[in-house]
Protein backbone atom coordinates (compact mmCIF):
# COMPACT_ATOMS: atom_id res chain seq x y z
CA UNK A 1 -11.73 -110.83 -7.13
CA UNK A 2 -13.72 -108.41 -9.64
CA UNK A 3 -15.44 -105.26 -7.96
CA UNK A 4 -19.34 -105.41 -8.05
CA UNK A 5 -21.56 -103.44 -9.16
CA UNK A 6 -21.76 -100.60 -6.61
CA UNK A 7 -18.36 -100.50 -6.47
CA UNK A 8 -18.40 -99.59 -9.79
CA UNK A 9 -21.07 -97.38 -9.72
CA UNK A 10 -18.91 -95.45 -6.77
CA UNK A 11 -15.75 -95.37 -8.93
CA UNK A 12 -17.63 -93.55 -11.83
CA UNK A 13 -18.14 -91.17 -9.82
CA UNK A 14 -14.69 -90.10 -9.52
CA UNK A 15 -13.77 -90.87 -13.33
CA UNK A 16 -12.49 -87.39 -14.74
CA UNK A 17 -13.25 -89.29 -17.96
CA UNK A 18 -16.89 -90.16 -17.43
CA UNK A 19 -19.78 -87.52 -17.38
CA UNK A 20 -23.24 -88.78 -15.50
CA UNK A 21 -26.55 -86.35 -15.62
CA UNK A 22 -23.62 -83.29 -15.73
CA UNK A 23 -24.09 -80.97 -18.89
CA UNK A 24 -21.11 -78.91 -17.76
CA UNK A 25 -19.48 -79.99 -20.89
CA UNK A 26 -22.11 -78.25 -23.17
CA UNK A 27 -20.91 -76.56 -25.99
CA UNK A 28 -17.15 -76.65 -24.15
CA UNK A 29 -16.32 -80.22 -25.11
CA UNK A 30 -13.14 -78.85 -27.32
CA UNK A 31 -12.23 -76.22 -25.32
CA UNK A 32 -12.80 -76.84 -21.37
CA UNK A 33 -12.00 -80.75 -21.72
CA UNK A 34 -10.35 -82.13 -25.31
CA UNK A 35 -8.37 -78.76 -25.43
CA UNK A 36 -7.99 -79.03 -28.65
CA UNK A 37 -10.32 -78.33 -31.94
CA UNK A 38 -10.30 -81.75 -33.44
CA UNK A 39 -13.85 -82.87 -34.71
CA UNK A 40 -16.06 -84.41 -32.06
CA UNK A 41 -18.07 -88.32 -33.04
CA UNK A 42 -20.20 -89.77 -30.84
CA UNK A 43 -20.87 -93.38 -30.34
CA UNK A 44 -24.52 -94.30 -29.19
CA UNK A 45 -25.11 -97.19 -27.00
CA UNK A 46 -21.74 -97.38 -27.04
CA UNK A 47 -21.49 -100.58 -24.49
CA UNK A 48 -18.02 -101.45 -23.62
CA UNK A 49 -16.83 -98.31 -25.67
CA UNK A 50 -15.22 -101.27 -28.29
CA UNK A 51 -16.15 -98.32 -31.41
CA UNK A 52 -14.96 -95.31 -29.68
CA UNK A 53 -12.01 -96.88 -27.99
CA UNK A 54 -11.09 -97.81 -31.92
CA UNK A 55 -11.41 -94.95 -33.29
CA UNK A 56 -9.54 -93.02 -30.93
CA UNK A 57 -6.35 -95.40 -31.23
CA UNK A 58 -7.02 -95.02 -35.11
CA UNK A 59 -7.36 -91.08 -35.30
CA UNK A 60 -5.34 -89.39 -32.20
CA UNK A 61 -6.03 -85.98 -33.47
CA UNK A 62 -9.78 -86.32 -33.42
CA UNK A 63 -11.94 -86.41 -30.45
CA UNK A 64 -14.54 -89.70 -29.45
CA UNK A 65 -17.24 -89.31 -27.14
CA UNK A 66 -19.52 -92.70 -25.90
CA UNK A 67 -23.09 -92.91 -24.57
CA UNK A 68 -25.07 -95.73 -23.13
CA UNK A 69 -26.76 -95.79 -20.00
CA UNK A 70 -25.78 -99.14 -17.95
CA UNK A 71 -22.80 -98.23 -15.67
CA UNK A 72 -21.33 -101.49 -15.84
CA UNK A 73 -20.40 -100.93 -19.38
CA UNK A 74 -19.72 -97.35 -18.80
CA UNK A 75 -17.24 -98.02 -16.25
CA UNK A 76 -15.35 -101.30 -18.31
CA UNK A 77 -15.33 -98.20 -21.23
CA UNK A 78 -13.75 -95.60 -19.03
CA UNK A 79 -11.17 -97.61 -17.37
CA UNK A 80 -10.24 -99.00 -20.90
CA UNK A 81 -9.46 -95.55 -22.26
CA UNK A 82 -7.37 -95.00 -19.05
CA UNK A 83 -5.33 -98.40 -18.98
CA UNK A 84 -4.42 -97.71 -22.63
CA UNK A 85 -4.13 -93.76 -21.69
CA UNK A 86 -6.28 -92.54 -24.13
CA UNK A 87 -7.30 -88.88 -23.55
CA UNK A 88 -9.10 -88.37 -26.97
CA UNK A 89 -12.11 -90.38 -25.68
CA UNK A 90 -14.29 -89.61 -22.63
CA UNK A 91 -18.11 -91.03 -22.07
CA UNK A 92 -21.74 -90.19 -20.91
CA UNK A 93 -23.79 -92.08 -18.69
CA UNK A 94 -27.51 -91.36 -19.56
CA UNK A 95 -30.46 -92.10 -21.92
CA UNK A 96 -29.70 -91.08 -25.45
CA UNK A 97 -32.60 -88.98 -25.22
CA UNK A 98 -31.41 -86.34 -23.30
CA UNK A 99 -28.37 -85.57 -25.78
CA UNK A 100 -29.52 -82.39 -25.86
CA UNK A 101 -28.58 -81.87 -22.31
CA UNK A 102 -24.99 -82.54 -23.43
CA UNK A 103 -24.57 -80.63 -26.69
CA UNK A 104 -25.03 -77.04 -28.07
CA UNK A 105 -26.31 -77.08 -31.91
CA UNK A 106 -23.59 -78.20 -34.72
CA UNK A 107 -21.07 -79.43 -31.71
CA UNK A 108 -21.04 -82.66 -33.33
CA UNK A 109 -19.26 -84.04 -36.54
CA UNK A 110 -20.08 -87.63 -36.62
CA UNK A 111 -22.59 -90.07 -34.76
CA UNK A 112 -21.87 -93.98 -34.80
CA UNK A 113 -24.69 -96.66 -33.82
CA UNK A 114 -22.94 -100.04 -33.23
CA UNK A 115 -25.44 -103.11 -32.92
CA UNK A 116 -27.48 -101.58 -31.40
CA UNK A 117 -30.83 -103.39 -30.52
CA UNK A 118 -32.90 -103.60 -32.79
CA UNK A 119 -35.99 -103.96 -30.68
CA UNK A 120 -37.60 -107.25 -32.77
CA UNK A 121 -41.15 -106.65 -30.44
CA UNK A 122 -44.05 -105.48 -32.15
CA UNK A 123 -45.10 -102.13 -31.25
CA UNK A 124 -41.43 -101.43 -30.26
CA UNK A 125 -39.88 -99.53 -33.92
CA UNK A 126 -40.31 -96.02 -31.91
CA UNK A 127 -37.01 -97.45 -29.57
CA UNK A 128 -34.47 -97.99 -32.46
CA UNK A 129 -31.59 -95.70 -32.94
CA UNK A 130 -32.54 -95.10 -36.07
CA UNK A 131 -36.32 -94.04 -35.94
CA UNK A 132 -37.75 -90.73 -36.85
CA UNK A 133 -37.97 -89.91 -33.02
CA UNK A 134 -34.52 -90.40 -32.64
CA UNK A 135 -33.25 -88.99 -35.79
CA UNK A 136 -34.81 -85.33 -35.01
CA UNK A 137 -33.11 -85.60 -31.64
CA UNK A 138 -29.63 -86.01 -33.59
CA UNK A 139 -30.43 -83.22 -36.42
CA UNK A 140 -29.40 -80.47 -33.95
CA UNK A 141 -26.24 -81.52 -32.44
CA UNK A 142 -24.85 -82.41 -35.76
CA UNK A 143 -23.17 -79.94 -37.73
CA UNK A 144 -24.28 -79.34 -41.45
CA UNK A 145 -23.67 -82.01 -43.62
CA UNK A 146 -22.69 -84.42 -40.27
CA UNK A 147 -22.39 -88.08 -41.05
CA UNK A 148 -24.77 -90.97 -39.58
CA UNK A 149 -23.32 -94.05 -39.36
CA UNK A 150 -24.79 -97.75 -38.90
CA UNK A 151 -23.36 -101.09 -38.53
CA UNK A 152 -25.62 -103.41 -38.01
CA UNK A 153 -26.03 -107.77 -38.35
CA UNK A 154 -29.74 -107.05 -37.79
CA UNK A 155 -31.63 -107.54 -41.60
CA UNK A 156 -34.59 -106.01 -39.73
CA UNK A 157 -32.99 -102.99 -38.47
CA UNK A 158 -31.29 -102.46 -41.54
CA UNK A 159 -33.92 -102.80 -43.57
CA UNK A 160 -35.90 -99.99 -41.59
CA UNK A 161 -33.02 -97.58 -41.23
CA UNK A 162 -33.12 -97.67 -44.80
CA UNK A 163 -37.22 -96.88 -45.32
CA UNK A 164 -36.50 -94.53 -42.90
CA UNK A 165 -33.98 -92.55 -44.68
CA UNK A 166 -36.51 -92.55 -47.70
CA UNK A 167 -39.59 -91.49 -45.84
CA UNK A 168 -37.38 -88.12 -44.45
CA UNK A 169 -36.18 -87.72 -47.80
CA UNK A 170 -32.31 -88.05 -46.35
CA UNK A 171 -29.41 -88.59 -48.26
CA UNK A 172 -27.25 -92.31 -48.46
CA UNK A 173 -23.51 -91.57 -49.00
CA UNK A 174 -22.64 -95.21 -48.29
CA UNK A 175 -24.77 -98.47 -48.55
CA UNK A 176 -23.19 -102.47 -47.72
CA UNK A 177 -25.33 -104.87 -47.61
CA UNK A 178 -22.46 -107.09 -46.26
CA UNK A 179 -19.46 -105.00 -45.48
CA UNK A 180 -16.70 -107.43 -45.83
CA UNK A 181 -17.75 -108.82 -49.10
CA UNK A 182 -17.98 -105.33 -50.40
CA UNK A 183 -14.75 -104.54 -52.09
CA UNK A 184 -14.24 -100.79 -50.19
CA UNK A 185 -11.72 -100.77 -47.55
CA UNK A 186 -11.85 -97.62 -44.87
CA UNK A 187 -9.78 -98.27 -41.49
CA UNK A 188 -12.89 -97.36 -39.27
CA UNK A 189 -15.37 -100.38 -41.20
CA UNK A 190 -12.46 -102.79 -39.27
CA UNK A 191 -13.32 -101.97 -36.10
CA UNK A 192 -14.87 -105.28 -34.81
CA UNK A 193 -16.92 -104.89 -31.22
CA UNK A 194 -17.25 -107.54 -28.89
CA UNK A 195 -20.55 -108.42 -30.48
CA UNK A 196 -19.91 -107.86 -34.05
CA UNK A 197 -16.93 -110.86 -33.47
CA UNK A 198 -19.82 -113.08 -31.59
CA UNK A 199 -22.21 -112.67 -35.13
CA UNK A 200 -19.11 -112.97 -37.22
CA UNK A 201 -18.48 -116.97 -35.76
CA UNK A 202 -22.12 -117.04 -36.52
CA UNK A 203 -22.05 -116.58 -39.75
CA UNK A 204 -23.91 -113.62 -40.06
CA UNK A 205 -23.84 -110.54 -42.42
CA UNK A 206 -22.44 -107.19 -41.46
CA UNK A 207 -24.82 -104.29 -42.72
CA UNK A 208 -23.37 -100.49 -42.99
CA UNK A 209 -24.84 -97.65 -43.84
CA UNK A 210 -23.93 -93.89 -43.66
CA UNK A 211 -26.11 -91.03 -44.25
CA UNK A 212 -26.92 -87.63 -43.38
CA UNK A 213 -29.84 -84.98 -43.58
């Protein structure tokens, strides 16, 4: 039988591998828990962990850091990196607005957004990952010249990450329309979540886009 909800809750907890409304870790991340100096990327909304849990198998000598705020999904990530010993990937619990609570200035290399929602409501733009209220909460935490990356099936949220970047006058380094007809290969573009495989058997279009400020 599966473990519900509070058990789960209780269990995170006691994960050395999960951090919950704790900004012990600020500005220490390398040297009081990686322990090494490997470059630090975040993964926002990060789910399951399916991006960070990727790119930590992929790139051993860097260090992977996941956000989101449900503890369901937090707790699936955490135990994931443990089952498969990974100690190169660790995750927050809390809203992605309070990053600052969790990072000094430059401690960042890299941020990922993964399908994240793209908040179709009216009235709602101010929510995605990618709007100006959320992109001058990332400037800080990023060190100069820090990459933002976006993978996305959403044509809307695309679409406005890229007016977006225009309006603040930021800079595109990559731009795919639909990633896997594009003809550039990179080992971190195959990282498929659990929901990028769902929209795939759809039939719909992978979007990526990296930029920075």
């Amino acid at each position: 039988m599966g473990k519900n909800k509070l058990e789960k809750f209780a269990e995170l907890k006691e994960m050395s591998n999960v951090f919950e409304k704790d900004g012990q870790m600020k500005g220490k991340w390398n040297s009081h828990y990686f322990k090494n100096q490997g470059k630090i990327t975040l993964e926002l909304a990060c789910g399951k962990g399916d991006y960070a849990l990727g790119l930590a198998q992929l790139f051993p000598e860097d260090n992977f850091i996941g956000m989101d705020i449900k503890g369901n999904r937090i707790w699936t990530a955490a135990t994931r990196a443990g089952d498969h010993n990974l100690e190169n990937v660790c995750f927050i619990r809390d809203q992605i607005d309070h990053l600052a609570d969790y990072f000094e200035p430059g401690e960042v290399d890299e941020i990922w957004i993964t399908f994240a929602d793209p908040f179709l409501q009216p009235g709602r733009a101010r929510r995605r990952l990618t709007s100006p209220k959320f992109l001058e909460i990332y400037k800080p935490i990023l060190k100069k010249g820090g990459v933002i990356n976006l993978k996305t099936d959403s044509d809307l949220l695309y679409q406005f990450t890229l007016e977006t970047i225009q309006e603040l006058g930021l800079k595109i380094i990559h731009n795919y329309p639909d990633i896997y007809q594009s003809k550039v290969t990179h080992l971190t573009y195959d990282i498929q979540t659990y929901y990028e495989q769902k929209h795939l058997k759809n039939g719909l279009t992978i979007k990526y886009v990296s930029f920075t400020y």
